[in-house]
Protein backbone atom coordinates (compact mmCIF):
# COMPACT_ATOMS: atom_id res chain seq x y z
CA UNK A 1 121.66 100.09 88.94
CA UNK A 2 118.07 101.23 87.92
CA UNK A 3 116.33 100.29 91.09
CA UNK A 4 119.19 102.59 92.87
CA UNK A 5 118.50 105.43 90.76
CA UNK A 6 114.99 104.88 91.07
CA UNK A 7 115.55 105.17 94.74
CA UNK A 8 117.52 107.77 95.26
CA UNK A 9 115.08 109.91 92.93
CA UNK A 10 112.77 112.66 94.60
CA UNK A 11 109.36 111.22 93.64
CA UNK A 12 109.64 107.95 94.72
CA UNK A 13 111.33 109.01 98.25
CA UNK A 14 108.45 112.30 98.33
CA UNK A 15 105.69 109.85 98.55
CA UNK A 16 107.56 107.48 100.68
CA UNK A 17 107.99 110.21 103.37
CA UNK A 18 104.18 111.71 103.20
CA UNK A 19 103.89 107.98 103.70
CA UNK A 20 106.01 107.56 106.79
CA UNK A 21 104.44 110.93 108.21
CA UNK A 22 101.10 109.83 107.63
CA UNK A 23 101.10 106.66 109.56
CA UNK A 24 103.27 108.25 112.31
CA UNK A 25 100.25 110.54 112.90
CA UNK A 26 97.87 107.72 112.68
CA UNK A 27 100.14 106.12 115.18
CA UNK A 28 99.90 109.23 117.54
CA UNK A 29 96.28 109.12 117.61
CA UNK A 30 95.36 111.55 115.01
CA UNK A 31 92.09 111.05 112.85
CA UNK A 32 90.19 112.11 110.04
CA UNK A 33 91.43 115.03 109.17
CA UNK A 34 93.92 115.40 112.20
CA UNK A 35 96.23 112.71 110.05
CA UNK A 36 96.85 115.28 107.22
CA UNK A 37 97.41 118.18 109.74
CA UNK A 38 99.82 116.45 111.71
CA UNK A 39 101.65 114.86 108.87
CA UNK A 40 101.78 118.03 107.16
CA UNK A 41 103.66 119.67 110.22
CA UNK A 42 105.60 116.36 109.77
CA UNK A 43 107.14 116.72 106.67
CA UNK A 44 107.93 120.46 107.35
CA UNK A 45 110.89 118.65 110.40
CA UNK A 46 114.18 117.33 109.68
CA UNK A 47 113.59 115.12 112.59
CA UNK A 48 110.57 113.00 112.96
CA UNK A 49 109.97 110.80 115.71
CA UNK A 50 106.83 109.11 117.39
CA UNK A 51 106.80 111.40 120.34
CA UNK A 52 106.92 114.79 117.99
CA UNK A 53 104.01 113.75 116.11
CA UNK A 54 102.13 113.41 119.50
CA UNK A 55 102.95 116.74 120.18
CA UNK A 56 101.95 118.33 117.02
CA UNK A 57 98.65 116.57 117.65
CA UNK A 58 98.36 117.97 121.07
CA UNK A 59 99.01 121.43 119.94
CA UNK A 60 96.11 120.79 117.02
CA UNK A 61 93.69 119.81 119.82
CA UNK A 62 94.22 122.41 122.11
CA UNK A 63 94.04 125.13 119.38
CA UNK A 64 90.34 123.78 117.98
């Protein structure tokens, strides 16, 4: 029953998301600091799929 608590709770599933979001942009191509910008617009969606974070990443680019 404690390791379902544990899971359910906010800090353990926070830094399991910035996680997830961080190798999704690694995973789009991002680097250096284009992984924390893309993960950071990320974590901001409800929905979060392989093809979005390519997108953000595009937008980044193109806006440099």
């Amino acid at each position: 029953l404690g390791a379902l608590r544990a899971l359910a709770m906010e800090g353990i599933n926070k830094g399991h998301m910035k996680l997830h979001s961080d190798n999704m942009a690694m995973a789009a191509g991002a680097t250096g600091a284009e992984i924390q910008q893309v993960a950071d617009e990320l974590r901001k969606l409800d929905e979060k799929t392989p093809t979005i974070a390519a997108e953000i990443l595009e937008s980044i680019r193109q806006n440099k």
